[in-house]
PDB file of N, CA and C in Angstrom:
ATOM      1  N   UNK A   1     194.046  94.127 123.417  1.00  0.00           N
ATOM      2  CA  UNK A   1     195.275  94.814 123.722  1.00  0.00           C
ATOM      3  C   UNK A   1     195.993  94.055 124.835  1.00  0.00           C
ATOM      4  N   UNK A   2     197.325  93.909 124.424  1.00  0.00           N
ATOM      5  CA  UNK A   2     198.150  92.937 125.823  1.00  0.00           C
ATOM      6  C   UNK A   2     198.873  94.130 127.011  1.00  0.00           C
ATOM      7  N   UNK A   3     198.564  93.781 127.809  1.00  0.00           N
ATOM      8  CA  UNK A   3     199.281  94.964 128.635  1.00  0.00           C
ATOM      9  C   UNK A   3     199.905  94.239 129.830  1.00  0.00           C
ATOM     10  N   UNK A   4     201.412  94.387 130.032  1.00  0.00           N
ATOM     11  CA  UNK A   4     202.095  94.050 131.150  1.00  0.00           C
ATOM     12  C   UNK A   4     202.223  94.578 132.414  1.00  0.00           C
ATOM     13  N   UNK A   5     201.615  93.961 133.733  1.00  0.00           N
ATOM     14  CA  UNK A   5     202.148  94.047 134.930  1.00  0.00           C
ATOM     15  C   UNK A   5     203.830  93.658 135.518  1.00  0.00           C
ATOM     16  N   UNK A   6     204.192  94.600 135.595  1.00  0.00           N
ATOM     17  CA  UNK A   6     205.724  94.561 136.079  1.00  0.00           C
ATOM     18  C   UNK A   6     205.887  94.998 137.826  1.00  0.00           C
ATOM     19  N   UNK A   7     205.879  93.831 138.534  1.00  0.00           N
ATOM     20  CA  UNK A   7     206.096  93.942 139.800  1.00  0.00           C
ATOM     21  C   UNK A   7     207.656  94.127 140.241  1.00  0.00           C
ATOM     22  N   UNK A   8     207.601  95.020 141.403  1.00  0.00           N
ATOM     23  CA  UNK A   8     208.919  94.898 142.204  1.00  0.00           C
ATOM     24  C   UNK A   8     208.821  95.257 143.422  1.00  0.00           C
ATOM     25  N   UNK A   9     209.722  94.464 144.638  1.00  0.00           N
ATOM     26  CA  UNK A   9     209.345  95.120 145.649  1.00  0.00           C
ATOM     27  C   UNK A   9     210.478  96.197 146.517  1.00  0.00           C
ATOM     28  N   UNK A  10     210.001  97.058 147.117  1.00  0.00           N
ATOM     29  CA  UNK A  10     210.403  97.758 147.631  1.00  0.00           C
ATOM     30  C   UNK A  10     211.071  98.024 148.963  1.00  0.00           C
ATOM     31  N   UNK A  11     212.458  98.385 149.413  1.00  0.00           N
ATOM     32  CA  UNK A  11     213.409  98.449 150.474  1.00  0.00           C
ATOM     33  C   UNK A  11     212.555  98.043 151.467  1.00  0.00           C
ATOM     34  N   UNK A  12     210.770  98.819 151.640  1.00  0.00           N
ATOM     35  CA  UNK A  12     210.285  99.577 152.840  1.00  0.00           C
ATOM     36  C   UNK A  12     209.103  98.349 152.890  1.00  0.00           C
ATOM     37  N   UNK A  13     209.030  96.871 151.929  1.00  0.00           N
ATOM     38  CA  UNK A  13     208.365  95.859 152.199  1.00  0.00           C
ATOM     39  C   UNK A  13     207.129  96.527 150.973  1.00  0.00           C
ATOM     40  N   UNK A  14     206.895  97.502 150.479  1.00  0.00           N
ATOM     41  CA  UNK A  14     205.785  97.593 149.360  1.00  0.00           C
ATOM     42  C   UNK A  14     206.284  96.577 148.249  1.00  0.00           C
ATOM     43  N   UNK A  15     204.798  96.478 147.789  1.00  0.00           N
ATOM     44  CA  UNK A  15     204.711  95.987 146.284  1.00  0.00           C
ATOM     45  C   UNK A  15     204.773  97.286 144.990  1.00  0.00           C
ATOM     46  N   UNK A  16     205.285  97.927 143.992  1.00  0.00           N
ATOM     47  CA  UNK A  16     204.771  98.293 142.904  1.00  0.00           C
ATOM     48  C   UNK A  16     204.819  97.571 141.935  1.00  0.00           C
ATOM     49  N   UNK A  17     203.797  98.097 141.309  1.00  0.00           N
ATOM     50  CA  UNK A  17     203.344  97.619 140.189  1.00  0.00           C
ATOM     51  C   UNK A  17     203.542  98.968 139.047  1.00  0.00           C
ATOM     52  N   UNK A  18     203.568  98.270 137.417  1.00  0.00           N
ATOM     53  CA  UNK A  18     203.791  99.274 136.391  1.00  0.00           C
ATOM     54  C   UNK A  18     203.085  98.487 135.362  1.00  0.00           C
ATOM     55  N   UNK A  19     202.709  99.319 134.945  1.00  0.00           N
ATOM     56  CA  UNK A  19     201.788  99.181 133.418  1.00  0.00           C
ATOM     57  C   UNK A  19     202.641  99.820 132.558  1.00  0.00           C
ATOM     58  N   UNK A  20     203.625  99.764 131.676  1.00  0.00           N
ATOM     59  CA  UNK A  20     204.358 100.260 130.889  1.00  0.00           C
ATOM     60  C   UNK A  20     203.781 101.095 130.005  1.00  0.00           C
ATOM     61  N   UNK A  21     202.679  99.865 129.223  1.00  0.00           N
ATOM     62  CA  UNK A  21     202.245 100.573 127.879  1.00  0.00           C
ATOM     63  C   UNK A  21     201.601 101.574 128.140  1.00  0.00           C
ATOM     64  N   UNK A  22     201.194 101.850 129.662  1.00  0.00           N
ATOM     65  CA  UNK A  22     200.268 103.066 129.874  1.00  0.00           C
ATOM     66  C   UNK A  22     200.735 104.053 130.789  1.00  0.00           C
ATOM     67  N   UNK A  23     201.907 103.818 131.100  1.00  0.00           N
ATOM     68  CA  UNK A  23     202.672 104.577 132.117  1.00  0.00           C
ATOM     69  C   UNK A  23     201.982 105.053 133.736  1.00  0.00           C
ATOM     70  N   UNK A  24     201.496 103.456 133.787  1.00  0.00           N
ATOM     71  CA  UNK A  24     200.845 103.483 135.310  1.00  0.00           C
ATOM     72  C   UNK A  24     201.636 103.150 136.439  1.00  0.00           C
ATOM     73  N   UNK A  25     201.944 103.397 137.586  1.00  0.00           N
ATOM     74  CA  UNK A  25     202.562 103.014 138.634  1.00  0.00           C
ATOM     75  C   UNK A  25     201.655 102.839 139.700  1.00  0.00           C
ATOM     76  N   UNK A  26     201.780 101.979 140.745  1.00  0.00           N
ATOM     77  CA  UNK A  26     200.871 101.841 141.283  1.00  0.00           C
ATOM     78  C   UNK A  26     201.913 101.271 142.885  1.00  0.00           C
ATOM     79  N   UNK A  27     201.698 101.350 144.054  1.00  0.00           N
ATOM     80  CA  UNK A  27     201.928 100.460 145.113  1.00  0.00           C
ATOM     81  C   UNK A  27     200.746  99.694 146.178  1.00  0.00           C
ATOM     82  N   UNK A  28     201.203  98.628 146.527  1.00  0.00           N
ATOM     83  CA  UNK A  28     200.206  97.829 147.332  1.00  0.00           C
ATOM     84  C   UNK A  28     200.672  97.399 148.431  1.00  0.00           C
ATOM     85  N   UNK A  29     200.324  96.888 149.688  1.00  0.00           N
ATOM     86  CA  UNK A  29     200.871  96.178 150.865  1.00  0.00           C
ATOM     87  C   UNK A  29     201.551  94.804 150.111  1.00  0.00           C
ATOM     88  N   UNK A  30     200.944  94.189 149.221  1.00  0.00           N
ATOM     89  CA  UNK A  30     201.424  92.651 148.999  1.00  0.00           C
ATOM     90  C   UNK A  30     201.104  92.720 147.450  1.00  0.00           C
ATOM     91  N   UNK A  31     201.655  91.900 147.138  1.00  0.00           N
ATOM     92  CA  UNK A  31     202.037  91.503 145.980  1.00  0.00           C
ATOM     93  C   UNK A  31     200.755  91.496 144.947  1.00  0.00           C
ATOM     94  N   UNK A  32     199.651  90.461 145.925  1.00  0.00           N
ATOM     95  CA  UNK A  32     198.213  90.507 144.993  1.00  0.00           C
ATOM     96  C   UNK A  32     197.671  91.570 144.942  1.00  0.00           C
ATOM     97  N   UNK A  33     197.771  92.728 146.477  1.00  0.00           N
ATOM     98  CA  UNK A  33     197.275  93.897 146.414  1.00  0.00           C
ATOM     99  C   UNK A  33     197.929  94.368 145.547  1.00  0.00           C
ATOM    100  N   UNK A  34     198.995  94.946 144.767  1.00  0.00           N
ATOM    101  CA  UNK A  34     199.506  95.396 143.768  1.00  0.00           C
ATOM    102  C   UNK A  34     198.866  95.470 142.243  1.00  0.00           C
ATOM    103  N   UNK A  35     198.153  94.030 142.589  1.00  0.00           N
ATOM    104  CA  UNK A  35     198.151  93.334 140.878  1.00  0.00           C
ATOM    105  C   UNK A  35     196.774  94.024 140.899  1.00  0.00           C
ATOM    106  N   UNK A  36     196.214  94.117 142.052  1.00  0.00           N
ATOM    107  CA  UNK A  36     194.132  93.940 142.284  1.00  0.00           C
ATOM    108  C   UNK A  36     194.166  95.515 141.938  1.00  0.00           C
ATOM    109  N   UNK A  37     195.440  96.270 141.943  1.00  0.00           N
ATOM    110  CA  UNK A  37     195.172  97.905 142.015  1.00  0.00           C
ATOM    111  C   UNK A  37     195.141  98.105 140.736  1.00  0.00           C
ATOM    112  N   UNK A  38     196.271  97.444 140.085  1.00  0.00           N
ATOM    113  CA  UNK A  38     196.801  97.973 138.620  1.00  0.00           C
ATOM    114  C   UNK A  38     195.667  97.821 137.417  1.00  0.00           C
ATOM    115  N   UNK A  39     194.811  96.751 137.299  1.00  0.00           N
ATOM    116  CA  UNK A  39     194.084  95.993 136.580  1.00  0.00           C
ATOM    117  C   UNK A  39     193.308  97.236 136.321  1.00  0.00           C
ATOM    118  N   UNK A  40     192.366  97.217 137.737  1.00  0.00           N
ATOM    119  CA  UNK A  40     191.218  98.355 137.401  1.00  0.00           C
ATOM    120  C   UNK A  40     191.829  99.632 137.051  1.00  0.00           C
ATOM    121  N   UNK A  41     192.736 100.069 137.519  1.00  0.00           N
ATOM    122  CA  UNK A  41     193.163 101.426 137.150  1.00  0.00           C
ATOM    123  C   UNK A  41     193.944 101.598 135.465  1.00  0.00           C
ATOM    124  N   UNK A  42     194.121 100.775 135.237  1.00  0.00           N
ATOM    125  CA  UNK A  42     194.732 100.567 133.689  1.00  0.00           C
ATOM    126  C   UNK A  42     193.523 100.439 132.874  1.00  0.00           C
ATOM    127  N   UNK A  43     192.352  99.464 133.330  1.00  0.00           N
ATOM    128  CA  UNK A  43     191.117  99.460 132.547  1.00  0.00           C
ATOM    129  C   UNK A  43     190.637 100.914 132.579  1.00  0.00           C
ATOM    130  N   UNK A  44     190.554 101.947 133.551  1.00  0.00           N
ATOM    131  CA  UNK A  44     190.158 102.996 133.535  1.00  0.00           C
ATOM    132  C   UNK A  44     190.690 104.159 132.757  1.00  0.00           C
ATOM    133  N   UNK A  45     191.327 103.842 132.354  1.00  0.00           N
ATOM    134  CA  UNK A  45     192.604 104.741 131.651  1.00  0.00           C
ATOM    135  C   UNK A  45     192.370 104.284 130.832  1.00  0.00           C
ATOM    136  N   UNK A  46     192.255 103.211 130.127  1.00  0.00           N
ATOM    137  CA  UNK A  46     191.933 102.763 128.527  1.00  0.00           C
ATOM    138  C   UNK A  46     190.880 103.244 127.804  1.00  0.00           C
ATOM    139  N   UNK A  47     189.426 103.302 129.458  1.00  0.00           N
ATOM    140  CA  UNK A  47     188.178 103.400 128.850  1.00  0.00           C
ATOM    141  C   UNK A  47     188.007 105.112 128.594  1.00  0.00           C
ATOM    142  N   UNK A  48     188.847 105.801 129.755  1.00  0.00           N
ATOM    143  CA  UNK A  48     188.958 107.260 128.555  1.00  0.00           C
ATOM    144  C   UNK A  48     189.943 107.717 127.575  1.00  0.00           C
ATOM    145  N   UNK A  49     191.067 107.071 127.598  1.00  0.00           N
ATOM    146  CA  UNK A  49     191.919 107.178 126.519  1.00  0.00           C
ATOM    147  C   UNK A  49     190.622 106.647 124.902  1.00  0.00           C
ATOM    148  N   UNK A  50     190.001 105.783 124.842  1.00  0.00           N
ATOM    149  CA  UNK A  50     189.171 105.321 124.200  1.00  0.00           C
ATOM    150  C   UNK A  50     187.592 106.276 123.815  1.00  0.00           C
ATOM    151  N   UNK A  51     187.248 106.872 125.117  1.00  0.00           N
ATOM    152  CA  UNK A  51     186.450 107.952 125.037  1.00  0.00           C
ATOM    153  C   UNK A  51     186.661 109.284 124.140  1.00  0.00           C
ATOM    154  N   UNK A  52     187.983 109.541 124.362  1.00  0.00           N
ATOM    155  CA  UNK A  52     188.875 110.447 124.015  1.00  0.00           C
ATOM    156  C   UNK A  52     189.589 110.595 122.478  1.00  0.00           C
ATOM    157  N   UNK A  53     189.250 109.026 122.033  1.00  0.00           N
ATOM    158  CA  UNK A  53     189.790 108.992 120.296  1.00  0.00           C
ATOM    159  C   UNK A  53     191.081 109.007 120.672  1.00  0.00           C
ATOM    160  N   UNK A  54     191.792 108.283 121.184  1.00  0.00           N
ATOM    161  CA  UNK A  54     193.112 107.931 121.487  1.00  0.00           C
ATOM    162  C   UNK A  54     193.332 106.667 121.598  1.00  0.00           C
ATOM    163  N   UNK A  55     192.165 106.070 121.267  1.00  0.00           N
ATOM    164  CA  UNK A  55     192.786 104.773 121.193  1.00  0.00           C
ATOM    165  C   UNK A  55     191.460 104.145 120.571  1.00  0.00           C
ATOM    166  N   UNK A  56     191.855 102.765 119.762  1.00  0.00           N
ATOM    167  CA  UNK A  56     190.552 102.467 118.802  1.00  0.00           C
ATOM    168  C   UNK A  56     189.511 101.073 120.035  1.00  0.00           C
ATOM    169  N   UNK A  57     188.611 101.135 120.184  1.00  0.00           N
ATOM    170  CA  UNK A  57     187.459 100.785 120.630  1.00  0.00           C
ATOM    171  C   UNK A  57     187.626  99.461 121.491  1.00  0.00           C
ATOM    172  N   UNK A  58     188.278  98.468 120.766  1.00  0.00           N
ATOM    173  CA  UNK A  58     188.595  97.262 120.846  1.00  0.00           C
ATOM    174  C   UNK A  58     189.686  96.730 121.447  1.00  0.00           C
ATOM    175  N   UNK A  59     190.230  98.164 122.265  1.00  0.00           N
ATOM    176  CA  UNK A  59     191.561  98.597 123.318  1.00  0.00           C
ATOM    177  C   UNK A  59     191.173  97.994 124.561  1.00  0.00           C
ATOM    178  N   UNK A  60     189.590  98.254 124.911  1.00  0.00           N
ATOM    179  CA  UNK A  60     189.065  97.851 126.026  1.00  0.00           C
ATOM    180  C   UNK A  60     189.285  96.375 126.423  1.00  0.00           C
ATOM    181  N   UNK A  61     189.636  95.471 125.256  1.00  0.00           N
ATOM    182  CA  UNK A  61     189.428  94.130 125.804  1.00  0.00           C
ATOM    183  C   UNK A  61     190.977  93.757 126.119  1.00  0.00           C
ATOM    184  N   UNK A  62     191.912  93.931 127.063  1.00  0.00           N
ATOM    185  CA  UNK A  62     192.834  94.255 127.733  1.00  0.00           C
ATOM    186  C   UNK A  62     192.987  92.797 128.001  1.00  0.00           C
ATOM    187  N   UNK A  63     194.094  92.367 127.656  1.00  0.00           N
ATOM    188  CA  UNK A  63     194.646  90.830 128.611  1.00  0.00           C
ATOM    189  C   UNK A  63     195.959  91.632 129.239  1.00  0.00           C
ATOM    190  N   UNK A  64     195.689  90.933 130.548  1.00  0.00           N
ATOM    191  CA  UNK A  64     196.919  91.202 131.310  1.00  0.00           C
ATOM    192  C   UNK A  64     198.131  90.371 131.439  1.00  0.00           C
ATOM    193  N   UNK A  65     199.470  90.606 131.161  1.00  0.00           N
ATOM    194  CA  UNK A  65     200.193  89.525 131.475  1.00  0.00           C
ATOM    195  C   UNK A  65     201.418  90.039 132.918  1.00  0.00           C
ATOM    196  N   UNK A  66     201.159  89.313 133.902  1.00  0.00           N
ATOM    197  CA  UNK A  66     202.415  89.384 135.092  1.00  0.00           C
ATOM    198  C   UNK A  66     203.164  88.712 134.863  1.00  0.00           C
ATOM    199  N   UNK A  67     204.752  90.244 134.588  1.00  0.00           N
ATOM    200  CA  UNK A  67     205.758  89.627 134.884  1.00  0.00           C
ATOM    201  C   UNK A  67     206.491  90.173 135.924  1.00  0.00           C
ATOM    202  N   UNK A  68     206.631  88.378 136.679  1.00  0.00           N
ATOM    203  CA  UNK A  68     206.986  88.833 138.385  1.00  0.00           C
ATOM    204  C   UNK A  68     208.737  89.071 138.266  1.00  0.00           C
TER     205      UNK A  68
END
């Protein structure tokens, strides 16, 4: 499954981050902190969306693509 990181930064100096296909939002101090949040928390969400019969098995193997 391909899933996009969509960074932007914020007035107040944050990073967010968005996972579209999964409707994740996320903020970080910096930019990598952003990316280091989104990953695991999108894998986590897959692995019960997947638990759950919402998504087929082979969802888990997740490539990420950042677009900055």
């Amino acid at each position: 499954m391909q899933l996009t990181i969509e960074l932007d930064r914020e007035v107040d100096g944050r990073w967010i981050t968005e996972v579209p296909e999964l409707n994740v939002l996320l903020y970080g101090d910096s930019k990598q902190d952003a990316i280091q949040r989104a990953q695991p928390a999108a894998r986590e969400i897959l692995v019960d969306r997947i638990a759950h019969g919402e998504l087929p098995p082979y969802s888990g193997d997740a490539v990420f693509d950042i677009a900055a």
